[in-house]
Protein backbone atom coordinates (compact mmCIF):
# COMPACT_ATOMS: atom_id res chain seq x y z
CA UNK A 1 0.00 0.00 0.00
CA UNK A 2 1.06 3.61 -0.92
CA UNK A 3 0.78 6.77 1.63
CA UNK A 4 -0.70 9.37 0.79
CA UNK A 5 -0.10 12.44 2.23
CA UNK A 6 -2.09 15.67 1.74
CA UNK A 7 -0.51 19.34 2.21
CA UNK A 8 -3.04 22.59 2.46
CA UNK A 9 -5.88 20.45 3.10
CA UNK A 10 -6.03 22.80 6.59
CA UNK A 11 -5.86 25.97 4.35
CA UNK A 12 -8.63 25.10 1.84
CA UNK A 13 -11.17 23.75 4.78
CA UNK A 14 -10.61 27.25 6.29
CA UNK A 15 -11.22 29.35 2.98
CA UNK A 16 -14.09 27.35 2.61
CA UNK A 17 -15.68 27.64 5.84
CA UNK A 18 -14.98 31.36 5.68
CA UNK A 19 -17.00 31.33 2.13
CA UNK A 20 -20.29 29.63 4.50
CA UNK A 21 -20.40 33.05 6.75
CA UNK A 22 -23.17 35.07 4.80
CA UNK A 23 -21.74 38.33 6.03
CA UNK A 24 -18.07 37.74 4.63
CA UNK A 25 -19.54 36.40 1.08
CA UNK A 26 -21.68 39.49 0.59
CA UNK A 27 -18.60 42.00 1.41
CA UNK A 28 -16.82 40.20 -1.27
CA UNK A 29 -19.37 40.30 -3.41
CA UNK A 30 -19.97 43.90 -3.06
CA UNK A 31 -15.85 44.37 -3.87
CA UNK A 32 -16.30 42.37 -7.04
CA UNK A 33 -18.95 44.34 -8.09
CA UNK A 34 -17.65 47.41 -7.28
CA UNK A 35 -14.59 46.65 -8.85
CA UNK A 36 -16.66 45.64 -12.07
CA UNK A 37 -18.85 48.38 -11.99
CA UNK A 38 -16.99 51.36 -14.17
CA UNK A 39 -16.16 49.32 -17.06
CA UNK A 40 -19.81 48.11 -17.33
CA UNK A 41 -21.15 51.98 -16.92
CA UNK A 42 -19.16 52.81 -19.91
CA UNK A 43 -20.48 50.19 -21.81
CA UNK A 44 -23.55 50.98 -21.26
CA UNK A 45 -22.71 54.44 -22.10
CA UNK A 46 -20.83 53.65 -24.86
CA UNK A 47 -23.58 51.35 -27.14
CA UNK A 48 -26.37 53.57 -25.92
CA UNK A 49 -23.89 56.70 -27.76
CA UNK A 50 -23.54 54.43 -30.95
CA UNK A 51 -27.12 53.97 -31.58
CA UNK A 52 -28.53 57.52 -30.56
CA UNK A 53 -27.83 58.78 -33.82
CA UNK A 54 -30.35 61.05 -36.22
CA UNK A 55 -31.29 64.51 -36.25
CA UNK A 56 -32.57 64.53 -33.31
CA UNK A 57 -30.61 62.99 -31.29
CA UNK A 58 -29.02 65.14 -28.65
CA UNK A 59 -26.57 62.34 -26.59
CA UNK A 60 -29.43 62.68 -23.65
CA UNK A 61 -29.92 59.55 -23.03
CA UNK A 62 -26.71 58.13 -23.09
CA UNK A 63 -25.47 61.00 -21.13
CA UNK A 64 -27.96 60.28 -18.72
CA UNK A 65 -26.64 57.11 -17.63
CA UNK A 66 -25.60 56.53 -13.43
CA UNK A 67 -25.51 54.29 -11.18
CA UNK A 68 -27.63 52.75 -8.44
CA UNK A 69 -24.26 51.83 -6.68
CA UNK A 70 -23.76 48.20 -5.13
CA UNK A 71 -26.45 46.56 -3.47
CA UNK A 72 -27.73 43.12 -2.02
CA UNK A 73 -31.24 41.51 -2.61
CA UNK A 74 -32.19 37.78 -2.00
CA UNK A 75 -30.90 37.22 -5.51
CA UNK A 76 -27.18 38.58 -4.52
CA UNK A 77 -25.14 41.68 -4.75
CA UNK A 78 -25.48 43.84 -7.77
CA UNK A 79 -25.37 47.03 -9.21
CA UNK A 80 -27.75 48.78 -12.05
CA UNK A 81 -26.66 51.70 -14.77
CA UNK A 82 -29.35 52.57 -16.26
CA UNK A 83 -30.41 56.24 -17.98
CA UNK A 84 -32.44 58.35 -15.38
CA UNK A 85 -33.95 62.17 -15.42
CA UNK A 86 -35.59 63.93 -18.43
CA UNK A 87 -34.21 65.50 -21.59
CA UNK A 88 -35.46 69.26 -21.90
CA UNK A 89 -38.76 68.61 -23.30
CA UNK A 90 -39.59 66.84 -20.00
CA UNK A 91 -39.68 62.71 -22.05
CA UNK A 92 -38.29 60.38 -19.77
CA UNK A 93 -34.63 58.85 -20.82
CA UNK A 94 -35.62 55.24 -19.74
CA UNK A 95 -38.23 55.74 -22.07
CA UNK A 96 -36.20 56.72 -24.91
CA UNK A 97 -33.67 53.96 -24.05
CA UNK A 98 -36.64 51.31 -24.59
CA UNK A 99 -37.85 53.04 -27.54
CA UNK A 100 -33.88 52.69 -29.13
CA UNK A 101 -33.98 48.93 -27.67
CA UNK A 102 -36.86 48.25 -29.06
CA UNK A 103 -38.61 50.34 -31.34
CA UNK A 104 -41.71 52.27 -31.75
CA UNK A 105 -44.96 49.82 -31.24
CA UNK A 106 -46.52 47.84 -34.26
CA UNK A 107 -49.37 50.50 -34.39
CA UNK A 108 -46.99 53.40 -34.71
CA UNK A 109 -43.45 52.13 -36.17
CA UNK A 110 -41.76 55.30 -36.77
CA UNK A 111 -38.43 54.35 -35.04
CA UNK A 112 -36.84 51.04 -35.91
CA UNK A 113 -35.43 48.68 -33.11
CA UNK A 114 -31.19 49.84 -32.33
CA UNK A 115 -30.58 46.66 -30.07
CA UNK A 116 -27.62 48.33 -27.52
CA UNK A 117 -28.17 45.87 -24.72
CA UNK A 118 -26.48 43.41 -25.42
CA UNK A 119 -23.88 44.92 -27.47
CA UNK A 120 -23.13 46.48 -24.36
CA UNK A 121 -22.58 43.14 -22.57
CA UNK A 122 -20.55 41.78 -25.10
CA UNK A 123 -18.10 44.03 -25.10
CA UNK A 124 -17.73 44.63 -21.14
CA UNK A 125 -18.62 40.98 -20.19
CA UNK A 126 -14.86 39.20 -20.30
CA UNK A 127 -13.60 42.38 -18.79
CA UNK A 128 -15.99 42.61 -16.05
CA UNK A 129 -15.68 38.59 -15.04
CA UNK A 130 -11.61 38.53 -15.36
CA UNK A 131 -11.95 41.64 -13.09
CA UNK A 132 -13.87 40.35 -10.52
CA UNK A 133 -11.66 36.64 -10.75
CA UNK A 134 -8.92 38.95 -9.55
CA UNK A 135 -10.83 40.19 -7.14
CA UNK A 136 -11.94 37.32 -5.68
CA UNK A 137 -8.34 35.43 -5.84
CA UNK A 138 -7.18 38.07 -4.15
CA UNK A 139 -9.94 37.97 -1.32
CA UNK A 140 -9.69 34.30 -1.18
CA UNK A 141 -5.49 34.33 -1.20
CA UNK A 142 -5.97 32.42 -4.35
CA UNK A 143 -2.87 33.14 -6.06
């Protein structure tokens, strides 16, 4: 028979059991996110700038954009940008963000869909999960 002996074993039972306190996985959490968050804000930004185009488009909306800033819910720790206020003639820039999105309703299609969702994920998404990897390792003493 062949020994077997195990080193860290000690190390890895304590990260782990320090992962099962609810208090210390949120405030991680809430670093990764945080640490996440100003890449994704531009993103945002950015793909909501690239698709407010026309003549009558005066960068409102995409201007517009801020953040809720980190926060926990039953679902886990997040954080939202998302456009908020009014442009001068008093129309809502979520509004205007879902009308870009989506379009103009089937009775009334005067404004073609600009999809800038999820062209804002793609290009923040590797970014914004390396980033918070690191951040993690580094909470974890990972490296």
């Amino acid at each position: 028979m062949a020994d077997v002996e195990m080193v860290g074993m000690d190390d890895l039972i304590q990260k782990l059991e320090k992962l099962g306190d609810q208090g210390y996985v949120e405030d991680v959490g809430k670093k990764m996110v945080d640490a996440a968050y100003p890449m994704t804000e531009a993103a945002v930004k950015s793909a909501l700038a690239s698709v407010e185009t026309g003549p009558y488009a005066t960068g409102s909306v995409s201007a517009s954009i801020t953040g809720t800033g980190t926060k926990v819910n039953a679902y886990g720790v997040y954080a939202v940008a998302r456009p908020t206020g009014r442009d001068s003639k008093g129309v809502s820039n979520g509004a205007k963000a879902a009308f870009l999105q989506y379009g103009s309703p089937k009775e009334n299609p005067k404004l073609h869909a600009r999809p800038w969702r999820q062209k804002a994920v793609n290009s923040v998404q590797d970014s914004a999960v390396k980033t918070m990897e690191e951040v993690l390792k580094s909470e974890m003493e990972l490296d």
